[in-house]
C-alpha atoms as a PDB file:
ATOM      1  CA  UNK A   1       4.160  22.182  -8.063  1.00  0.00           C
ATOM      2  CA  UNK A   2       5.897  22.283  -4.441  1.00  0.00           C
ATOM      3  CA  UNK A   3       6.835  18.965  -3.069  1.00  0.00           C
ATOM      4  CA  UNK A   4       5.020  20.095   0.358  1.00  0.00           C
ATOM      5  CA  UNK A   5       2.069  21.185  -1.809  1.00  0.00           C
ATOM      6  CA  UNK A   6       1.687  18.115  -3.655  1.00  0.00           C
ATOM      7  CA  UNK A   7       2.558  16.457  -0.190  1.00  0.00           C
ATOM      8  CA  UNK A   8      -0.908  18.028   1.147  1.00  0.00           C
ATOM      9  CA  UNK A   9      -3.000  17.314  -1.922  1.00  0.00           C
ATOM     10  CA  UNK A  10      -1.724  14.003  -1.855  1.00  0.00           C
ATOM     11  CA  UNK A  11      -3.520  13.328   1.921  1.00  0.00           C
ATOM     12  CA  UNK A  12      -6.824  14.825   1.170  1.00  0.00           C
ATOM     13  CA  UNK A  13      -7.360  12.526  -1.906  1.00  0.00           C
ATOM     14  CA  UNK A  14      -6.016   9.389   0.211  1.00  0.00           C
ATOM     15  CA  UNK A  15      -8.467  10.120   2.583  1.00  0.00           C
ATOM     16  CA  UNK A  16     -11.075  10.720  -0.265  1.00  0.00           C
ATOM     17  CA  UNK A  17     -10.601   7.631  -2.156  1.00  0.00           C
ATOM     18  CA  UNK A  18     -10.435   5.532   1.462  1.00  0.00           C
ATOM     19  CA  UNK A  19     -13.888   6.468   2.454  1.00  0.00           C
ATOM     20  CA  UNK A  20     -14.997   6.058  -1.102  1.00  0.00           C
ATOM     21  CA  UNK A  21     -14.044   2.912  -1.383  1.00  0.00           C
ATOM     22  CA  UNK A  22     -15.301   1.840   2.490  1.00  0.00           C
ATOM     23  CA  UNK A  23     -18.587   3.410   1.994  1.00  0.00           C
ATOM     24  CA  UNK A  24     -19.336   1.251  -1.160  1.00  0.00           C
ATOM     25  CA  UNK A  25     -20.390  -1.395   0.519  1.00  0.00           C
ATOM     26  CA  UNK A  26     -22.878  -0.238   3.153  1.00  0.00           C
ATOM     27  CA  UNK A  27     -25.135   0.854   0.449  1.00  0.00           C
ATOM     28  CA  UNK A  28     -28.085  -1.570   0.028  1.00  0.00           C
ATOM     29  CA  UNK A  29     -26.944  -2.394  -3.286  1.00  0.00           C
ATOM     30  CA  UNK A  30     -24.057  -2.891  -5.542  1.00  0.00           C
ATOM     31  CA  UNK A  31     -24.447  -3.232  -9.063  1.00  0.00           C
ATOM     32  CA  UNK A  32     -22.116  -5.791 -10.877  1.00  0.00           C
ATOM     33  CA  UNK A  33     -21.007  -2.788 -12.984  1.00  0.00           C
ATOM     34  CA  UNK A  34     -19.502  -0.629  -9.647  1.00  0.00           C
ATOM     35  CA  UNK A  35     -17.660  -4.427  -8.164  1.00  0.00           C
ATOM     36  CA  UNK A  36     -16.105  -5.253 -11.320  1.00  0.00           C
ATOM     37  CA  UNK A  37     -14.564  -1.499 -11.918  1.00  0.00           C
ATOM     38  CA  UNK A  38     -13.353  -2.408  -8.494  1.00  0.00           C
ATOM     39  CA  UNK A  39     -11.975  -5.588  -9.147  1.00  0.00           C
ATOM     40  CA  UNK A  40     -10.485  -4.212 -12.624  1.00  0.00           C
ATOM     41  CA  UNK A  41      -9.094  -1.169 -10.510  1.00  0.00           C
ATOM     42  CA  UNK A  42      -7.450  -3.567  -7.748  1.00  0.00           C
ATOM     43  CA  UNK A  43      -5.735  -5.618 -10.644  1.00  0.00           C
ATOM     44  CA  UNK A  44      -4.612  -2.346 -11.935  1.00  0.00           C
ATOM     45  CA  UNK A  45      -3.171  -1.071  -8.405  1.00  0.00           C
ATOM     46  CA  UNK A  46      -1.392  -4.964  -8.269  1.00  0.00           C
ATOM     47  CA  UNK A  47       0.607  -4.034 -11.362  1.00  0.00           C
ATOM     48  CA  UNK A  48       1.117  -0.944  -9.865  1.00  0.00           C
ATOM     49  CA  UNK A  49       2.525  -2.010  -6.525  1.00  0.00           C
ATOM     50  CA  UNK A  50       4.610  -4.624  -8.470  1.00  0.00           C
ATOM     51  CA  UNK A  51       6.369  -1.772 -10.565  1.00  0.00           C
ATOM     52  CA  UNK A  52       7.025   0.862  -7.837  1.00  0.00           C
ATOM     53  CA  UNK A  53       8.080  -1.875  -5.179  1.00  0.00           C
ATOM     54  CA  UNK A  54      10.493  -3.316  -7.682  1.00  0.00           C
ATOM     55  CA  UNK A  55      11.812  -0.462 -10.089  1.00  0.00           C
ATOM     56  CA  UNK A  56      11.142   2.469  -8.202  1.00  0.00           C
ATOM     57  CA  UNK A  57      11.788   2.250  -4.375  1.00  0.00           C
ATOM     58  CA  UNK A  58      14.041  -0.965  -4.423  1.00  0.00           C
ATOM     59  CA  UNK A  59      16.227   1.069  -6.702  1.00  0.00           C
ATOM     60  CA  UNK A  60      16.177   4.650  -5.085  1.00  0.00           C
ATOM     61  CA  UNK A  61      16.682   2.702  -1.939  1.00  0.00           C
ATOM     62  CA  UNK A  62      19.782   1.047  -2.927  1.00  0.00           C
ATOM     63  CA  UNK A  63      21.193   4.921  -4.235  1.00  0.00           C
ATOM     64  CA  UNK A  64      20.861   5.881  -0.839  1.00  0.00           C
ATOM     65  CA  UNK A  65      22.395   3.582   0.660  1.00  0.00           C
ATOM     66  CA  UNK A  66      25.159   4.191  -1.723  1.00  0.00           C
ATOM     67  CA  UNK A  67      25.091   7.427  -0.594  1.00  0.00           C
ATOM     68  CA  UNK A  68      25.687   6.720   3.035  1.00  0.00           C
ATOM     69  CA  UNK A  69      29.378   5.301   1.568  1.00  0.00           C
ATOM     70  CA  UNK A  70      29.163   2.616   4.143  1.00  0.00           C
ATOM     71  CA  UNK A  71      32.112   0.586   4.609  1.00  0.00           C
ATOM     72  CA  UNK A  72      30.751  -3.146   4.003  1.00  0.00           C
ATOM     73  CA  UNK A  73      29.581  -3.821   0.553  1.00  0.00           C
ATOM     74  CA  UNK A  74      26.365  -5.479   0.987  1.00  0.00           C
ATOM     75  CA  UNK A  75      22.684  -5.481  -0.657  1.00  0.00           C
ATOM     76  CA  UNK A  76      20.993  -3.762   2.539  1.00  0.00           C
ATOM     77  CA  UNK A  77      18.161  -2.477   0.464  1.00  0.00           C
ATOM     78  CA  UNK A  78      16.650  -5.778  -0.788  1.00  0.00           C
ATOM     79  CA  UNK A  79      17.956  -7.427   2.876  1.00  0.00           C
ATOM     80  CA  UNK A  80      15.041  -4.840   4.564  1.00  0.00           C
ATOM     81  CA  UNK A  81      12.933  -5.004   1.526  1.00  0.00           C
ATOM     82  CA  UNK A  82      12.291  -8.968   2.004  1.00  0.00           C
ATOM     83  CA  UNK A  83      12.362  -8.223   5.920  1.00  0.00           C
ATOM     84  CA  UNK A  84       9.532  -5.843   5.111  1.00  0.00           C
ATOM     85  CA  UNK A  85       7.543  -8.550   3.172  1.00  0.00           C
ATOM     86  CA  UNK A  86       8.252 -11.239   6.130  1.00  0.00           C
ATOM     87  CA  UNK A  87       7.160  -8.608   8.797  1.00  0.00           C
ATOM     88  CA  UNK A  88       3.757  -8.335   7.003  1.00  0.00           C
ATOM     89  CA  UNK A  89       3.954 -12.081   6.317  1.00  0.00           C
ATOM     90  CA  UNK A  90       4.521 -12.433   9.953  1.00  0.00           C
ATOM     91  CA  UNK A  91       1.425 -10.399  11.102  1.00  0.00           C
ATOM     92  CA  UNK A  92      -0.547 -11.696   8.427  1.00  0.00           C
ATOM     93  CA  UNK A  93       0.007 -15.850   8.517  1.00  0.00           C
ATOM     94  CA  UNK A  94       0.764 -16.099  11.925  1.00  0.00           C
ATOM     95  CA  UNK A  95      -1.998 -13.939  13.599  1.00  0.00           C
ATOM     96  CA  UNK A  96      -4.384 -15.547  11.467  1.00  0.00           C
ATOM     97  CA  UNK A  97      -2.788 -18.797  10.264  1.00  0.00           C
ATOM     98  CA  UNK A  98      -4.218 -21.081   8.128  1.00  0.00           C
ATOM     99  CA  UNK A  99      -5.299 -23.927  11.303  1.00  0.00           C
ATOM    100  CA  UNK A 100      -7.316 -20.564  12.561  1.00  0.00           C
ATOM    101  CA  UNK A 101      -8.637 -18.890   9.639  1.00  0.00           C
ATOM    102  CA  UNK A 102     -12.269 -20.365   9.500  1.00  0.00           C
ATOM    103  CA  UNK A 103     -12.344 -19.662  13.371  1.00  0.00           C
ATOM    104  CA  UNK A 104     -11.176 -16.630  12.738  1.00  0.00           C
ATOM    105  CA  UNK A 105     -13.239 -15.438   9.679  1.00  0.00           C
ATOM    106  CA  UNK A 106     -16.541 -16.526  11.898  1.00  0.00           C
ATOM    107  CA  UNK A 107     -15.373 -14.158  14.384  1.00  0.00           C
ATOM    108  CA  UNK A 108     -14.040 -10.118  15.372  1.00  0.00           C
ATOM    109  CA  UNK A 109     -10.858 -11.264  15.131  1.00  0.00           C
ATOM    110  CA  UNK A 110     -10.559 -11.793  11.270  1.00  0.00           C
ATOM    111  CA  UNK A 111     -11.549  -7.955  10.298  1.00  0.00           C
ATOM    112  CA  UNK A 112      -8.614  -6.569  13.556  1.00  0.00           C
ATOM    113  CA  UNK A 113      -6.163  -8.865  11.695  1.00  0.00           C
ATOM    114  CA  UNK A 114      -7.120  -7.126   8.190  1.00  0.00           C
ATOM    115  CA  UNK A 115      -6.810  -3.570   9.427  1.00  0.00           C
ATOM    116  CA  UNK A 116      -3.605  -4.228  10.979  1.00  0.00           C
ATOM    117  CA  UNK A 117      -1.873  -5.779   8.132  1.00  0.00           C
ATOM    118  CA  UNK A 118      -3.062  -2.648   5.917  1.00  0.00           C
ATOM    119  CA  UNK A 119      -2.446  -0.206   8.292  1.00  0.00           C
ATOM    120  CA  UNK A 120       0.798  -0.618   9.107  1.00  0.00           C
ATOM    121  CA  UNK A 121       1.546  -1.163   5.623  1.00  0.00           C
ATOM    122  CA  UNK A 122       0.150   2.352   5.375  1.00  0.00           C
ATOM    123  CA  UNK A 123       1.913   4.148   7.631  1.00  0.00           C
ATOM    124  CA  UNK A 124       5.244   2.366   5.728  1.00  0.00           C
ATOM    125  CA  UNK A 125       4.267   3.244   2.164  1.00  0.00           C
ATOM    126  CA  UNK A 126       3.228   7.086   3.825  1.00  0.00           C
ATOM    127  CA  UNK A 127       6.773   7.567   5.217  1.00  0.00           C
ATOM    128  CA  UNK A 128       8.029   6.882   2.165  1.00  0.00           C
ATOM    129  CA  UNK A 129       5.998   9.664  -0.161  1.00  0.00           C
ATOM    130  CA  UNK A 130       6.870  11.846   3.003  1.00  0.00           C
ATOM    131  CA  UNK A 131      10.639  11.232   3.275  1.00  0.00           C
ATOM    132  CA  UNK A 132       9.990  11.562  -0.469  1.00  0.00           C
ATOM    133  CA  UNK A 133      12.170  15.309  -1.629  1.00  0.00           C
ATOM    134  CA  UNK A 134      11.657  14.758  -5.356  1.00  0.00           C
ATOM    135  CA  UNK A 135       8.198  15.702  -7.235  1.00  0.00           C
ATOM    136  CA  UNK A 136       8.666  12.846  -9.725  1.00  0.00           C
ATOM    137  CA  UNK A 137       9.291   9.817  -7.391  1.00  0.00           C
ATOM    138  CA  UNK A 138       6.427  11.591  -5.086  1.00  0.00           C
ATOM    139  CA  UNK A 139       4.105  10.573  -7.968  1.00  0.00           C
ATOM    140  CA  UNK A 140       4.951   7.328  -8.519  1.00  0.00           C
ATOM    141  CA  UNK A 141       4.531   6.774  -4.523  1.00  0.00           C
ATOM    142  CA  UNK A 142       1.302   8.612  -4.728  1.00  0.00           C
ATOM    143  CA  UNK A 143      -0.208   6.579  -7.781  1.00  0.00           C
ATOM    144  CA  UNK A 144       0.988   3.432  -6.189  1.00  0.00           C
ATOM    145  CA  UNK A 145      -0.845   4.360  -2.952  1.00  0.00           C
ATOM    146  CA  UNK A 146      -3.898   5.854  -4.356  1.00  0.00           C
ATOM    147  CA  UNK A 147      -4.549   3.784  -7.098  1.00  0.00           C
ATOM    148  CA  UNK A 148      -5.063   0.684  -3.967  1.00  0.00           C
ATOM    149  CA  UNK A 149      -6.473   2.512  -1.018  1.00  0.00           C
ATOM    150  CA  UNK A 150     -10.251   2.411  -2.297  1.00  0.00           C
ATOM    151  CA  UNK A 151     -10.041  -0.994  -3.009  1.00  0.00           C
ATOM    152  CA  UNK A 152      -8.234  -2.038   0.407  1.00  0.00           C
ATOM    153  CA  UNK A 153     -11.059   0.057   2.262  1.00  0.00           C
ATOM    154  CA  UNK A 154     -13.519  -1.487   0.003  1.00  0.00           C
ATOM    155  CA  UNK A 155     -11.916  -5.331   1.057  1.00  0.00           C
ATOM    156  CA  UNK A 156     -11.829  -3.775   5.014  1.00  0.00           C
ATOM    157  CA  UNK A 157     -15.204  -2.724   4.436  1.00  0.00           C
ATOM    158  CA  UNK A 158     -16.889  -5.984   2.841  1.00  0.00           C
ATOM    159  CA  UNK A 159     -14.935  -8.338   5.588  1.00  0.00           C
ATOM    160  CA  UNK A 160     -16.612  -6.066   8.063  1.00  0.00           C
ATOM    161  CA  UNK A 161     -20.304  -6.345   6.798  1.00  0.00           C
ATOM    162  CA  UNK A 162     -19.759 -10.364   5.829  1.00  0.00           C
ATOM    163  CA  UNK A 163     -19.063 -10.729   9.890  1.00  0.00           C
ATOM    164  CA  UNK A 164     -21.900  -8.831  10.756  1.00  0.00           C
ATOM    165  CA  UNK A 165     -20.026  -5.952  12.577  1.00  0.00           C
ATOM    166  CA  UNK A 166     -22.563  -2.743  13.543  1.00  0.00           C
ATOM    167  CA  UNK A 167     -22.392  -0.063  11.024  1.00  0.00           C
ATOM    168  CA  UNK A 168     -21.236   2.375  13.412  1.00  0.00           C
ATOM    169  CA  UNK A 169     -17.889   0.446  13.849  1.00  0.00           C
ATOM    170  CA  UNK A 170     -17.374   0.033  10.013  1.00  0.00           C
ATOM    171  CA  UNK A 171     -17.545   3.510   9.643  1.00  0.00           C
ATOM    172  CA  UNK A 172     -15.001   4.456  12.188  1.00  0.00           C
ATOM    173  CA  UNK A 173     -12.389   1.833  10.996  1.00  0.00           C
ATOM    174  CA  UNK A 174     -12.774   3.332   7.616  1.00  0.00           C
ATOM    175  CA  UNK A 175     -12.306   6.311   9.057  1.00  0.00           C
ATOM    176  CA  UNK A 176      -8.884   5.366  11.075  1.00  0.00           C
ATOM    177  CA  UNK A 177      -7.995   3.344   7.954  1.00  0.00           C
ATOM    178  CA  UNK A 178      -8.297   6.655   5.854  1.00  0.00           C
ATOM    179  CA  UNK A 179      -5.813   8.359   8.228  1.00  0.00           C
ATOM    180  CA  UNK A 180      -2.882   5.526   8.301  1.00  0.00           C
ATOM    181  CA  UNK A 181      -1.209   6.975   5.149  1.00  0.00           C
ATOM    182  CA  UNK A 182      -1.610  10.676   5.796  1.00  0.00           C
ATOM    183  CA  UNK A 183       0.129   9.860   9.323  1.00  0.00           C
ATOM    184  CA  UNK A 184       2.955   7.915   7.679  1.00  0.00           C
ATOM    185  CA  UNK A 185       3.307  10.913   5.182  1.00  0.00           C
ATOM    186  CA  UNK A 186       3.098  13.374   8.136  1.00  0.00           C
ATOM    187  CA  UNK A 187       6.108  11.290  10.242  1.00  0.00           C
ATOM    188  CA  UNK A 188       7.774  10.891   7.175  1.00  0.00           C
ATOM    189  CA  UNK A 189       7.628  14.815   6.601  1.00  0.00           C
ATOM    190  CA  UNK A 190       9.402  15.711   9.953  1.00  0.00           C
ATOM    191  CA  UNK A 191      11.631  12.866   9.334  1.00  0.00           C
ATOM    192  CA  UNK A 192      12.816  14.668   6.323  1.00  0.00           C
ATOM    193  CA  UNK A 193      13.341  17.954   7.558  1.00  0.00           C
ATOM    194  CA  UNK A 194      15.964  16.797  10.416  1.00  0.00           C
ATOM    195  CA  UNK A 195      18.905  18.967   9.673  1.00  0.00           C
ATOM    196  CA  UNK A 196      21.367  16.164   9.919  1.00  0.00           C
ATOM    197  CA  UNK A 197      21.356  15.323   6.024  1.00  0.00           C
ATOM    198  CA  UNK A 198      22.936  11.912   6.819  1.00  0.00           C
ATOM    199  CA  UNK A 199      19.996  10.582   9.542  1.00  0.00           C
ATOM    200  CA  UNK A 200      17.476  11.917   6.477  1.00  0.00           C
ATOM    201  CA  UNK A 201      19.278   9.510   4.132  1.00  0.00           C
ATOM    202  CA  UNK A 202      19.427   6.983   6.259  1.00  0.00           C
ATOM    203  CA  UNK A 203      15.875   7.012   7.225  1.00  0.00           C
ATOM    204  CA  UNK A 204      15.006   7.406   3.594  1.00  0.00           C
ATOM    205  CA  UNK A 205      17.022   3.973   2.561  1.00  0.00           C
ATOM    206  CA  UNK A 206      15.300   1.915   5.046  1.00  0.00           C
ATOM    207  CA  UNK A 207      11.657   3.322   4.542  1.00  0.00           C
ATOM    208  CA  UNK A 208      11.773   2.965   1.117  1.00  0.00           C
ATOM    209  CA  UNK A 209      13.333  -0.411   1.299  1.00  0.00           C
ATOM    210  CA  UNK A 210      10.522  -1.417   3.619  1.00  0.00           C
ATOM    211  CA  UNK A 211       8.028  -0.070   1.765  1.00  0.00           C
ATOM    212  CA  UNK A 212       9.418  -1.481  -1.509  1.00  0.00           C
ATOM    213  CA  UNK A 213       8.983  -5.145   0.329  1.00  0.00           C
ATOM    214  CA  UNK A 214       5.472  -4.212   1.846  1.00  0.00           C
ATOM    215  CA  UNK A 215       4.290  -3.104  -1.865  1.00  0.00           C
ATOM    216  CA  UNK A 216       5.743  -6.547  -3.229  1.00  0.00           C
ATOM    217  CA  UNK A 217       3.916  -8.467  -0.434  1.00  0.00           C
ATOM    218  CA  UNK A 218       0.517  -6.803  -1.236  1.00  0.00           C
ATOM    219  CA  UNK A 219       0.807  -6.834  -5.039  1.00  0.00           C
ATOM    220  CA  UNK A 220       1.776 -10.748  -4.610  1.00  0.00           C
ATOM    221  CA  UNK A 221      -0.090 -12.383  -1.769  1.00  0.00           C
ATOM    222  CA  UNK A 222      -3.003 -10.151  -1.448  1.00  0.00           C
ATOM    223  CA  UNK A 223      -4.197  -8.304  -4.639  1.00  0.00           C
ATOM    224  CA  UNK A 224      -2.894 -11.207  -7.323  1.00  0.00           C
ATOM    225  CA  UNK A 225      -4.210 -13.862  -5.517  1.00  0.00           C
ATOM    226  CA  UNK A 226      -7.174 -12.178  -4.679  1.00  0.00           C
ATOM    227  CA  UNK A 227      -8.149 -10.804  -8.454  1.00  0.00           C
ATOM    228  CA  UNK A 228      -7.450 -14.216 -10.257  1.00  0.00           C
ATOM    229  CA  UNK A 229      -9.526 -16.723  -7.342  1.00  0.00           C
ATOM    230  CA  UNK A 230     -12.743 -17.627  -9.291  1.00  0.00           C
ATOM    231  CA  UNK A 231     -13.153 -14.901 -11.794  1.00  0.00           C
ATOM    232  CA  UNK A 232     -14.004 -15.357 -15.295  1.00  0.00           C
ATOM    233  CA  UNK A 233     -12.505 -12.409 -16.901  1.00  0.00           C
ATOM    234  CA  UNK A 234      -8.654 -13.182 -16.372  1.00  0.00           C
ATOM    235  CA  UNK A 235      -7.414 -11.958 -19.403  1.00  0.00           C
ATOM    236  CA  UNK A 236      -9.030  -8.366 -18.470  1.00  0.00           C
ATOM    237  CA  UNK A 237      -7.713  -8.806 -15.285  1.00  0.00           C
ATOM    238  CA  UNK A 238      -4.323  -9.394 -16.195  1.00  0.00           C
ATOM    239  CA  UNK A 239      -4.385  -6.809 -18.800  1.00  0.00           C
ATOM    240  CA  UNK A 240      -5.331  -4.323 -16.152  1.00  0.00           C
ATOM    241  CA  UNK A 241      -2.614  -5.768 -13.963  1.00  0.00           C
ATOM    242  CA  UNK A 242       0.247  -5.455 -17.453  1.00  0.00           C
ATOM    243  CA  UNK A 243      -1.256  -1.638 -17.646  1.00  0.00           C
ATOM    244  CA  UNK A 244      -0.372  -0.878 -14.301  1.00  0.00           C
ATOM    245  CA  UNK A 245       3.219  -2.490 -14.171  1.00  0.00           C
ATOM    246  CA  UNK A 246       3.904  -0.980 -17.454  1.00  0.00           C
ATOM    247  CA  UNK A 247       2.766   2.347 -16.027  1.00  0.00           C
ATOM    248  CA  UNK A 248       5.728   2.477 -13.810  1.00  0.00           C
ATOM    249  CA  UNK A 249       7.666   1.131 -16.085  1.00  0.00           C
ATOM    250  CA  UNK A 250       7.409   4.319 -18.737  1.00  0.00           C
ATOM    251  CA  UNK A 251       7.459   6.063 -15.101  1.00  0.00           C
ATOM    252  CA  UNK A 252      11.081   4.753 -14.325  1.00  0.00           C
ATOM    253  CA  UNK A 253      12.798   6.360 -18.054  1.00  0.00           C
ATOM    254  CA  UNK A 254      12.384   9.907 -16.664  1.00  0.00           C
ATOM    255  CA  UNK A 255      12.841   8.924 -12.509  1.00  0.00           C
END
């Protein structure tokens, strides 16, 4: 398949599972069955995250930076990677720190802080599938992306209804939600067709190297922590979370 081709697929069934995943929870009812295949699938996408943040983009990062023959040896690709993770860190603990949360969870505030924190680590991990040139490591990017975006509409969603917000504003921040990673993979796209092969490099290192940190953050802080607080079923949930990691693990012999 054509990298642009798969490029395209790849934004219709981001914007798919998105409002899939957001829509879940304005039904009337949820059954057990449908919130713990979500909770399953969200310790899955952890493991996920994990594997392409750490042995996919982190590396392919650091090769193009290598490939930029720069004159200072120094680890630039794990220096943006953990800048990437402290930007989100940043947006996330300071915006709504932990002296505000309650205040802020009891107010509008608390869902505006959630969207932002996954949308701009949207438009980061969308960059990277679209500065992406090789089918392979577009996969990996893809799976890593697709296999979370239902469940972070689903949490965007939930926080939503919990704060009482009208249904007609749920639905259109699922619906800008859905469009974050297309848009990153659209930018990304024209970012990789500047002519200057050395800009496209460059642009390549750092997006993946931010995304690589992003994925890290949200595999750590947000999906781990989230799957394992009160749940019974932890050795399912960690199992789910092993699949996924070892996923991109097989993933990484051929990439």
């Amino acid at each position: 398949m054509n990298i642009l081709l798969f490029k395209a697929l790849s934004i219709v069934l981001i914007i798919a599972a998105a409002f899939a995943g957001g829509y879940i929870p304005l039904r009337k009812s949820v059954s057990d069955g449908k919130t713990m295949i979500l909770l399953y699938g969200n310790a899955f996408a952890g493991g996920v995250f994990l594997g392409a943040g750490l042995l996919h983009m982190l590396p392919d990062a650091s090769d193009n930076f290598s490939q930029l023959k720069l004159s200072i040896d120094y680890p630039f690709a794990p220096l943006i990677a953990g800048l990437g993770f402290l930007l989100v860190l940043m947006i996330e603990k300071l915006i709504a720190g932990d002296e505000e949360s309650e205040i802020i969870k009891k107010s509008d505030k608390f869902p505006l802080v959630l969207f932002l924190v996954l949308s701009i680590h949207s438009i980061i991990a969308g960059m990277s599938l679209g500065l992406e040139s090789t089918l392979l490591e577009g996969i990996v990017i893809f799976i890593a992306i697709i296999s979370h975006k239902a469940s972070a509409a689903f949490s965007l969603s939930v926080n939503m209804v919990s704060n009482n917000n009208p249904v007609n504003k749920i639905k259109k921040s699922i619906a800008l939600f859905s469009i974050m990673t297309p848009a990153g993979i659209l930018i990304g796209g024209i970012l990789d067709n500047i002519e200057s092969s050395n800009i496209s490099i460059w642009f390549e290192a750092i997006f993946d190297s931010l995304a690589a940190g992003t994925f890290i953050y949200i595999a750590i802080m947000e999906i781990i922590n989230e799957v394992f607080e009160k749940q019974s079923k932890r050795k399912e949930i960690f199992g789910f979370m092993v699949s996924g990691f070892s996923l991109m693990a097989i993933i990484a012999i051929w990439t």
